[in-house]
PDB file of N, CA and C in Angstrom:
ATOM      1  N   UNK A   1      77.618 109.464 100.904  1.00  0.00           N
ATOM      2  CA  UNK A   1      78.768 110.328 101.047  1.00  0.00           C
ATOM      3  C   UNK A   1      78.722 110.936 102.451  1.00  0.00           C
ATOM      4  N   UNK A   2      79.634 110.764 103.325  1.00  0.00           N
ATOM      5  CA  UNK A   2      79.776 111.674 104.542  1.00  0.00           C
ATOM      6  C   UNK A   2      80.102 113.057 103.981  1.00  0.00           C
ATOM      7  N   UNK A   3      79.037 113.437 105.441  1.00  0.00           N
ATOM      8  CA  UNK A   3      79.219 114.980 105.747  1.00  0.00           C
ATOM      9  C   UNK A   3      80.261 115.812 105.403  1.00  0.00           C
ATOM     10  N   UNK A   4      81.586 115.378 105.745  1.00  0.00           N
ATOM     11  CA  UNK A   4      83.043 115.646 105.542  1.00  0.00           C
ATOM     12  C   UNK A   4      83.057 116.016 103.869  1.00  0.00           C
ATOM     13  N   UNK A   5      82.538 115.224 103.045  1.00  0.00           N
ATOM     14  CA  UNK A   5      82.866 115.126 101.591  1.00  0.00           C
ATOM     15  C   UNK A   5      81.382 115.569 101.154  1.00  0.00           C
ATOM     16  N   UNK A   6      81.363 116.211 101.267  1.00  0.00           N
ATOM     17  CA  UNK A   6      79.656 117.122 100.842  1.00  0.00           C
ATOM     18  C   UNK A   6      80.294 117.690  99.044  1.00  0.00           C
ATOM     19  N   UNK A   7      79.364 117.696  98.289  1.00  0.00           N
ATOM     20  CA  UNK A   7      79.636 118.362  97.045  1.00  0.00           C
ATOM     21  C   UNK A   7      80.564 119.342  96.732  1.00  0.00           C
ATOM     22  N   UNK A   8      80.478 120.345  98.020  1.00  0.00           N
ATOM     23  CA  UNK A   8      80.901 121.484  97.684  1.00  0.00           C
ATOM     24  C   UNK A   8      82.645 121.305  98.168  1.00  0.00           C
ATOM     25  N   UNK A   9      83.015 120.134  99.087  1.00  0.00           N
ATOM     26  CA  UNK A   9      84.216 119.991  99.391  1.00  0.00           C
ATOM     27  C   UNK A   9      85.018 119.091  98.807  1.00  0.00           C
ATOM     28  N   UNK A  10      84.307 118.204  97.636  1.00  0.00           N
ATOM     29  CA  UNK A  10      85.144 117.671  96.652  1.00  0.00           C
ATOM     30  C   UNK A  10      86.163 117.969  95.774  1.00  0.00           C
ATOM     31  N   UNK A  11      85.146 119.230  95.267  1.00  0.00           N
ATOM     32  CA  UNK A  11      86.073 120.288  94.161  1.00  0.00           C
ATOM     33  C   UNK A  11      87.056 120.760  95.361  1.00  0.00           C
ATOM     34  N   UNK A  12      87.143 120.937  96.480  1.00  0.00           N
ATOM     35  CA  UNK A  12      88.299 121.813  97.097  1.00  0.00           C
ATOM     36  C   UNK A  12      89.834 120.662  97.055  1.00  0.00           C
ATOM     37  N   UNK A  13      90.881 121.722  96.917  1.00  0.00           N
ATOM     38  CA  UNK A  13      92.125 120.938  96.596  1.00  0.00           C
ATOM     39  C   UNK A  13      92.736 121.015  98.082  1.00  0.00           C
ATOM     40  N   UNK A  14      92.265 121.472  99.175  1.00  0.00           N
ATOM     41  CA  UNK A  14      93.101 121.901 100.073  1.00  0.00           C
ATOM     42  C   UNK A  14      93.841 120.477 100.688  1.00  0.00           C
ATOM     43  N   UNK A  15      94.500 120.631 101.827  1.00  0.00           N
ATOM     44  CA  UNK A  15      95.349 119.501 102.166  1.00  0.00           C
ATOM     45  C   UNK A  15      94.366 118.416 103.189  1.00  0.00           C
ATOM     46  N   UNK A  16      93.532 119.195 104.005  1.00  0.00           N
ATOM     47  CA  UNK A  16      92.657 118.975 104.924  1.00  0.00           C
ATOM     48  C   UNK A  16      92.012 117.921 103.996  1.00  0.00           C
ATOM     49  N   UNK A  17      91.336 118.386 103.163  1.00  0.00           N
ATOM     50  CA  UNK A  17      90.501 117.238 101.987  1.00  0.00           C
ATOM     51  C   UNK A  17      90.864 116.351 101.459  1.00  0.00           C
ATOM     52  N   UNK A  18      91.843 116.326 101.100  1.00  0.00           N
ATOM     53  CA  UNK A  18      92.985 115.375 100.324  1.00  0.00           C
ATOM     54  C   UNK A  18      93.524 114.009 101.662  1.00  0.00           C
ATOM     55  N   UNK A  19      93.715 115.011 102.411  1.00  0.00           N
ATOM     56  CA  UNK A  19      93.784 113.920 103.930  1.00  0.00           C
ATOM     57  C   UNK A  19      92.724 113.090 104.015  1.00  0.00           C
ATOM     58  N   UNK A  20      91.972 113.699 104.013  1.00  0.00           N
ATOM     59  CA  UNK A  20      90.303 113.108 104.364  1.00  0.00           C
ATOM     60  C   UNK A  20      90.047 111.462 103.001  1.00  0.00           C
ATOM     61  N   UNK A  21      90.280 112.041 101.924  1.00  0.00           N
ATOM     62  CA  UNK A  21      90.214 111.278 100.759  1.00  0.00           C
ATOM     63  C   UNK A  21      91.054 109.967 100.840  1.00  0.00           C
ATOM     64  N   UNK A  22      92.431 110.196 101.325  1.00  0.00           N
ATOM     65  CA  UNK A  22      93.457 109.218 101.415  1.00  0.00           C
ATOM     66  C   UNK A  22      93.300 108.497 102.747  1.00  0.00           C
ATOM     67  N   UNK A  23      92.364 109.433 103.941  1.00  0.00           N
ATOM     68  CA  UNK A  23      92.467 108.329 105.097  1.00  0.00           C
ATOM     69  C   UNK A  23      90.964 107.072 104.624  1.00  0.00           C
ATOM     70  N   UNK A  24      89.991 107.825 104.025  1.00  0.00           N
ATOM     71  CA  UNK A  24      88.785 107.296 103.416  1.00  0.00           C
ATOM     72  C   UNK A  24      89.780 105.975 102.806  1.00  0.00           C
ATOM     73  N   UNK A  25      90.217 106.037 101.464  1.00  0.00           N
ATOM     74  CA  UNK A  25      90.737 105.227 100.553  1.00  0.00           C
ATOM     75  C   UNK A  25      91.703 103.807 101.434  1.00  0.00           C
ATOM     76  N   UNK A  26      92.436 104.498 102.517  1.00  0.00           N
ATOM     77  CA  UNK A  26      93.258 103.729 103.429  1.00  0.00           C
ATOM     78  C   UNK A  26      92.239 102.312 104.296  1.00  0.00           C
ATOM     79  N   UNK A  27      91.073 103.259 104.825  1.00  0.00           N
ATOM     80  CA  UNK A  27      90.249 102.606 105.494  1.00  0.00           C
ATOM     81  C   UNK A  27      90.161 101.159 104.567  1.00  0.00           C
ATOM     82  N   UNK A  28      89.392 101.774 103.465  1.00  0.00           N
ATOM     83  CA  UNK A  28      88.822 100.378 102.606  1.00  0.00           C
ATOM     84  C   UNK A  28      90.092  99.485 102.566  1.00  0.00           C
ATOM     85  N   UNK A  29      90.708 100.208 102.487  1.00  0.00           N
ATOM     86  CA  UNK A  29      91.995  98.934 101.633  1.00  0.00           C
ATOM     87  C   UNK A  29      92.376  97.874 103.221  1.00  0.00           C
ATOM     88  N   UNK A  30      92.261  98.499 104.481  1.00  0.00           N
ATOM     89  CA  UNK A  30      92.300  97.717 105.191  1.00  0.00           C
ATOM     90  C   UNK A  30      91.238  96.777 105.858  1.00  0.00           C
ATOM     91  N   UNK A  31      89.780  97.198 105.416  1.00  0.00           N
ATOM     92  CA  UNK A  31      88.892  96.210 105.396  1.00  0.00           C
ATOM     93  C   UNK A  31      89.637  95.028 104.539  1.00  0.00           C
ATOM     94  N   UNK A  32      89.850  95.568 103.007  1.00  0.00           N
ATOM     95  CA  UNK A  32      89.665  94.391 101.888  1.00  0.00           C
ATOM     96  C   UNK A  32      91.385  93.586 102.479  1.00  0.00           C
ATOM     97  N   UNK A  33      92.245  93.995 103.016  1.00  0.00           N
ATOM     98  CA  UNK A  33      93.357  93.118 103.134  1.00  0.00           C
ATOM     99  C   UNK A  33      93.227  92.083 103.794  1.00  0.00           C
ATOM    100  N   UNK A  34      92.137  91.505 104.766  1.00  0.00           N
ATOM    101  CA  UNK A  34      92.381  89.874 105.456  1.00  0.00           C
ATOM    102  C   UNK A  34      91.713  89.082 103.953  1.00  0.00           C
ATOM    103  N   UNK A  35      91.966  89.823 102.750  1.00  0.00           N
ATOM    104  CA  UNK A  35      91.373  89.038 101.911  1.00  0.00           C
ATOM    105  C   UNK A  35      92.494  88.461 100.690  1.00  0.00           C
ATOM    106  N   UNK A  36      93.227  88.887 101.464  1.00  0.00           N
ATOM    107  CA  UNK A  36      94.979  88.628 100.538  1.00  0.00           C
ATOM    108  C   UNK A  36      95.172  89.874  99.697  1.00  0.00           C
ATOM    109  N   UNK A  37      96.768  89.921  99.312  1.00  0.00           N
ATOM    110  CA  UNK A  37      96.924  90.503  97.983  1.00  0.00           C
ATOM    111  C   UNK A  37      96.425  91.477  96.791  1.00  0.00           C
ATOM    112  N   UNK A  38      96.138  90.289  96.483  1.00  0.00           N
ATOM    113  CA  UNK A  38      95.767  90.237  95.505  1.00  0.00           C
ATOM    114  C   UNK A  38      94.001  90.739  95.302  1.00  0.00           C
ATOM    115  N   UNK A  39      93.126  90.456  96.422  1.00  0.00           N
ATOM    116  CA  UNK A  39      91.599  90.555  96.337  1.00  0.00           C
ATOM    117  C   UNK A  39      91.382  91.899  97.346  1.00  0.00           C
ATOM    118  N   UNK A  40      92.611  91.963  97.600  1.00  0.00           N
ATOM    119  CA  UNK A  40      92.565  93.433  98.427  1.00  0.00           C
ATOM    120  C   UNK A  40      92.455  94.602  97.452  1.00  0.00           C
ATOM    121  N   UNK A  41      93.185  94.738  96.689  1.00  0.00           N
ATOM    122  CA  UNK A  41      93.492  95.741  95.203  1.00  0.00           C
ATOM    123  C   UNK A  41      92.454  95.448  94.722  1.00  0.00           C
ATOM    124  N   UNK A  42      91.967  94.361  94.198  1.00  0.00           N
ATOM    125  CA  UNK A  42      90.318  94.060  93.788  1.00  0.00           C
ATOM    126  C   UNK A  42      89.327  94.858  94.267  1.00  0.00           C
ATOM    127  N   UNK A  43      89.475  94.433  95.499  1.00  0.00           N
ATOM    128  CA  UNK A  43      88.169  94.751  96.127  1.00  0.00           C
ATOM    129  C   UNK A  43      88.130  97.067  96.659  1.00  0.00           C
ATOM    130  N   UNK A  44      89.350  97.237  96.705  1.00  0.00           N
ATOM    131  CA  UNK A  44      89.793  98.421  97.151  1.00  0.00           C
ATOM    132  C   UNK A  44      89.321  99.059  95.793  1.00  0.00           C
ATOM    133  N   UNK A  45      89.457  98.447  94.732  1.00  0.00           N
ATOM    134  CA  UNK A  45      89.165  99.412  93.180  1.00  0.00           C
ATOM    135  C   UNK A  45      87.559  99.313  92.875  1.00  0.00           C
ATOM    136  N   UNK A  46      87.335  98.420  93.231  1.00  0.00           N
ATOM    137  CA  UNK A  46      85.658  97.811  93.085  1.00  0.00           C
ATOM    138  C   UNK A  46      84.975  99.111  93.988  1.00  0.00           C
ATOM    139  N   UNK A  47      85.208  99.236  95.083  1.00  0.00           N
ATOM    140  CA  UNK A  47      84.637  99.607  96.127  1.00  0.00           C
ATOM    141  C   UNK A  47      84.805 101.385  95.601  1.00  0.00           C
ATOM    142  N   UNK A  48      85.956 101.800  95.213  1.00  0.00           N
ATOM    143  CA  UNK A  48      86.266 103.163  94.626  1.00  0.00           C
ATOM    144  C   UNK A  48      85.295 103.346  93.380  1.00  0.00           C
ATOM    145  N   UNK A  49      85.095 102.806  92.544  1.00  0.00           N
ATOM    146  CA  UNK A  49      84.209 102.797  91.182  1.00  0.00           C
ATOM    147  C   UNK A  49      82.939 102.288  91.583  1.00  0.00           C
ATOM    148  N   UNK A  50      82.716 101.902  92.776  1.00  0.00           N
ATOM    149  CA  UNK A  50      80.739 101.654  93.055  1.00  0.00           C
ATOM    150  C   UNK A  50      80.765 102.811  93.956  1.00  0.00           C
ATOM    151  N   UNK A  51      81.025 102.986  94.901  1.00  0.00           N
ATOM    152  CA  UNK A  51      80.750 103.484  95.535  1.00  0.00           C
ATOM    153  C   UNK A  51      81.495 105.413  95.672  1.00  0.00           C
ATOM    154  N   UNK A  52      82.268 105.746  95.161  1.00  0.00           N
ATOM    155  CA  UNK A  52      82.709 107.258  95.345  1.00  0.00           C
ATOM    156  C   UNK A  52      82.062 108.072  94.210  1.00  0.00           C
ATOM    157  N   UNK A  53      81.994 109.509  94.498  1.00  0.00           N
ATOM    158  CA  UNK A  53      81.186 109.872  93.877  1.00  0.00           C
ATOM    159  C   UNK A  53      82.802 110.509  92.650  1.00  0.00           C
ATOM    160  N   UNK A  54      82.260 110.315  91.711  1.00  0.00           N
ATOM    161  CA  UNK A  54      83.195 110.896  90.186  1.00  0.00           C
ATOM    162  C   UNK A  54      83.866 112.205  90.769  1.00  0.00           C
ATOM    163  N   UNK A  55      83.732 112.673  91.281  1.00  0.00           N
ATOM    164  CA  UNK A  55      84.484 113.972  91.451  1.00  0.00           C
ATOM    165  C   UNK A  55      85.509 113.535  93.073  1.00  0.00           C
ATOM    166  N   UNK A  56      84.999 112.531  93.991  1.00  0.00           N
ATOM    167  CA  UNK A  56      86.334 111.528  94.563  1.00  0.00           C
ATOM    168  C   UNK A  56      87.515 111.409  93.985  1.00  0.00           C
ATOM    169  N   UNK A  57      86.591 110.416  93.055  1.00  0.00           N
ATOM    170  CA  UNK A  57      87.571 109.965  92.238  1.00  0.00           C
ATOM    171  C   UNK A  57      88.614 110.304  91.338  1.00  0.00           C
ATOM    172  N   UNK A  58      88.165 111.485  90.888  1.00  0.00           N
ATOM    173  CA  UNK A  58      89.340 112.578  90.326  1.00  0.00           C
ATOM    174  C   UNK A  58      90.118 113.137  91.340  1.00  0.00           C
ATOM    175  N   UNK A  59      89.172 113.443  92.603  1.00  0.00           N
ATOM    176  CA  UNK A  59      90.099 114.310  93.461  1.00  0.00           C
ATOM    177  C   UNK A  59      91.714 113.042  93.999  1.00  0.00           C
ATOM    178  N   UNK A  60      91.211 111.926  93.589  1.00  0.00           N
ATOM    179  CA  UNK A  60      92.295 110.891  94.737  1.00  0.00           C
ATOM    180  C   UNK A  60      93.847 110.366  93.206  1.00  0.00           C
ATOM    181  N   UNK A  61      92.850 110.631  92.291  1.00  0.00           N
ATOM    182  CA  UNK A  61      93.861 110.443  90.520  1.00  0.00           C
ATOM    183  C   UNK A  61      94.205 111.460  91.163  1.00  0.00           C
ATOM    184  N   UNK A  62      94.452 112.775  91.090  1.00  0.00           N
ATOM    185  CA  UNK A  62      95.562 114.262  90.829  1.00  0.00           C
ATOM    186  C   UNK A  62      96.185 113.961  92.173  1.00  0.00           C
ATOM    187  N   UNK A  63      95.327 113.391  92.770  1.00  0.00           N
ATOM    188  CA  UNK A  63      96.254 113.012  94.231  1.00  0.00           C
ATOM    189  C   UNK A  63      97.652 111.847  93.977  1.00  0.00           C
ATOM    190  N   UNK A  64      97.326 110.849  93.292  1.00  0.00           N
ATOM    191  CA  UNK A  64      98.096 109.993  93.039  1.00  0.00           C
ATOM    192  C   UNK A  64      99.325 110.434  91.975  1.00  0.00           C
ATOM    193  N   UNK A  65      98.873 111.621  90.853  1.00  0.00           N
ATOM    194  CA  UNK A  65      99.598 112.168  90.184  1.00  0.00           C
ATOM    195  C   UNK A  65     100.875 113.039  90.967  1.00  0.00           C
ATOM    196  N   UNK A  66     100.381 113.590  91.855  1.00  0.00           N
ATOM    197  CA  UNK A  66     101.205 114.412  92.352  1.00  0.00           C
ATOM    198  C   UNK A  66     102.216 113.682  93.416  1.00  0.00           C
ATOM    199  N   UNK A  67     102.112 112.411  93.799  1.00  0.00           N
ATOM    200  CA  UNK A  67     103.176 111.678  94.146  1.00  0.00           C
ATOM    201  C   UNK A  67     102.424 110.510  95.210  1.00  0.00           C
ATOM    202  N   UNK A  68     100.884 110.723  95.249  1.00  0.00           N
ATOM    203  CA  UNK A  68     100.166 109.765  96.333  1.00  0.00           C
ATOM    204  C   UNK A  68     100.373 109.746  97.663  1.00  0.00           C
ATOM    205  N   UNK A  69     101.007 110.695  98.027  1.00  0.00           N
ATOM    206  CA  UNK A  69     101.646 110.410  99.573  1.00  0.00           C
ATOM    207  C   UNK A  69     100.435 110.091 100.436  1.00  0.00           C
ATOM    208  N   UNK A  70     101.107 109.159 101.116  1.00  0.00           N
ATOM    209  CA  UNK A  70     100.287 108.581 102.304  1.00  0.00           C
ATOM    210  C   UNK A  70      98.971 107.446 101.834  1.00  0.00           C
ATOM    211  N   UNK A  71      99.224 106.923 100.576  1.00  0.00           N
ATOM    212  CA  UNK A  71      98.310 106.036 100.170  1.00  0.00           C
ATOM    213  C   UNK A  71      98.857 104.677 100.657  1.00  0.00           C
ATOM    214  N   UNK A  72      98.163 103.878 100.822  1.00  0.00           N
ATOM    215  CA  UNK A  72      99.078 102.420 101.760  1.00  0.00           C
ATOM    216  C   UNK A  72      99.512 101.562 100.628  1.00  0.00           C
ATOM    217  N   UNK A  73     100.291 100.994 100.610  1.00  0.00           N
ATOM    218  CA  UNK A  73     100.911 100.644  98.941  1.00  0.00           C
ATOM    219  C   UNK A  73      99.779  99.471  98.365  1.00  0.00           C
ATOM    220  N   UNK A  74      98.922  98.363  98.937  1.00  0.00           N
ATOM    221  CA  UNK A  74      97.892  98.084  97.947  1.00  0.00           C
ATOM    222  C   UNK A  74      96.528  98.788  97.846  1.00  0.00           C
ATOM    223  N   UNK A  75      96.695  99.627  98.655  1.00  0.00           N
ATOM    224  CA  UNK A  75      95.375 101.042  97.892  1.00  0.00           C
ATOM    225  C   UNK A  75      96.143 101.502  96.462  1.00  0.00           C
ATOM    226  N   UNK A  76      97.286 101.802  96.627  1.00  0.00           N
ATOM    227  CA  UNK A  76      97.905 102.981  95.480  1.00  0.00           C
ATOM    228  C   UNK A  76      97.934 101.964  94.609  1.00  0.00           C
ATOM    229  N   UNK A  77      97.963 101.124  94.342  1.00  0.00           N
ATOM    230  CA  UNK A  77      97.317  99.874  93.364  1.00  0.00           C
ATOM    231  C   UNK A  77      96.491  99.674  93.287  1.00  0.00           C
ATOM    232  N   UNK A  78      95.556  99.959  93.996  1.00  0.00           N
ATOM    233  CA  UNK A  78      94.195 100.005  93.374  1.00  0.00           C
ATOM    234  C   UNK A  78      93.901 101.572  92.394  1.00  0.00           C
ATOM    235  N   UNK A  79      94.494 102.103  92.901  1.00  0.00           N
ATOM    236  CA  UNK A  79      93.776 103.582  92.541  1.00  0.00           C
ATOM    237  C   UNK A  79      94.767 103.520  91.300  1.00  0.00           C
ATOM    238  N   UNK A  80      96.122 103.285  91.116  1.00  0.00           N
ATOM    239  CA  UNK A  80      96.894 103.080  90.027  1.00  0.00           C
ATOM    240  C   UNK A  80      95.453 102.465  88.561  1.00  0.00           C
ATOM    241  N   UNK A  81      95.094 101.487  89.398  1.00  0.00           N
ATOM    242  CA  UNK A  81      94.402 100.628  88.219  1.00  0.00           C
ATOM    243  C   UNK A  81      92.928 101.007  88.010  1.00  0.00           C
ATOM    244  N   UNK A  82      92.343 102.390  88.870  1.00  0.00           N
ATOM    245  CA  UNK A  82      91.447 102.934  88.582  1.00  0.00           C
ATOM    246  C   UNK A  82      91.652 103.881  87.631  1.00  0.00           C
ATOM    247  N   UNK A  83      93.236 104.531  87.840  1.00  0.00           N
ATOM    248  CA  UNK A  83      93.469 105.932  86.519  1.00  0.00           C
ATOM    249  C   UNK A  83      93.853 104.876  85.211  1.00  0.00           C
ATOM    250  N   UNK A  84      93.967 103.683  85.138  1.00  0.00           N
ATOM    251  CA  UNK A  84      94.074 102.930  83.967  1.00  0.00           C
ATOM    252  C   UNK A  84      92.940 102.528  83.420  1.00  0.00           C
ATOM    253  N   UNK A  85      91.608 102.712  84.323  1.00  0.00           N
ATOM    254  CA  UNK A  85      90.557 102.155  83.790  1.00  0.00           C
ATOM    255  C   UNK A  85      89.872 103.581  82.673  1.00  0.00           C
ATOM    256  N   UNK A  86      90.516 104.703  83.649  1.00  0.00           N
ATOM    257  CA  UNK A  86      89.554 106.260  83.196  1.00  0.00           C
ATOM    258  C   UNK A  86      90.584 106.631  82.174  1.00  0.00           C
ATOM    259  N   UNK A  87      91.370 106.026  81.396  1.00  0.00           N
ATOM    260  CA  UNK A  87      91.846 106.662  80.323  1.00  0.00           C
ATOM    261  C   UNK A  87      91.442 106.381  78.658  1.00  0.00           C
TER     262      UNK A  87
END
């Protein structure tokens, strides 16, 4: 976990964090896209469920609940199919 996302700044809802979360989430998804489509969303959800810590991962769901802004549209498919996995 980077410095940025330390324990104590997960639980925070502020906008600064939430930025931080969605540019994080953005990054991956543009590693996994020279991989097509389809293995991009794969690999973007894979990478969210090995690697973020559970309280990420909630923080980027209430993020997506509240309208996702600024998620790149096959991240927000991935993360779509991560709040389908946690229900």
């Amino acid at each position: 976990m980077s410095p940025e996302m330390s324990p104590d700044k997960t639980t925070d809802h502020s906008p600064d964090t939430m930025h931080k979360l969605v540019y994080m989430a953005n990054q991956i998804g543009k590693f996994f896209a020279s991989q097509g489509d389809d293995q991009a969303v794969a690999g973007t959800l894979d990478h969210l469920k090995k690697f973020w810590d559970p309280r990420m991962r909630a923080q980027i769901l209430k993020h997506l609940d509240a309208g996702g802004a600024g998620l790149d549209p096959k991240v927000r498919a991935a993360v779509e199919q991560l709040k389908q996995g946690s229900n």
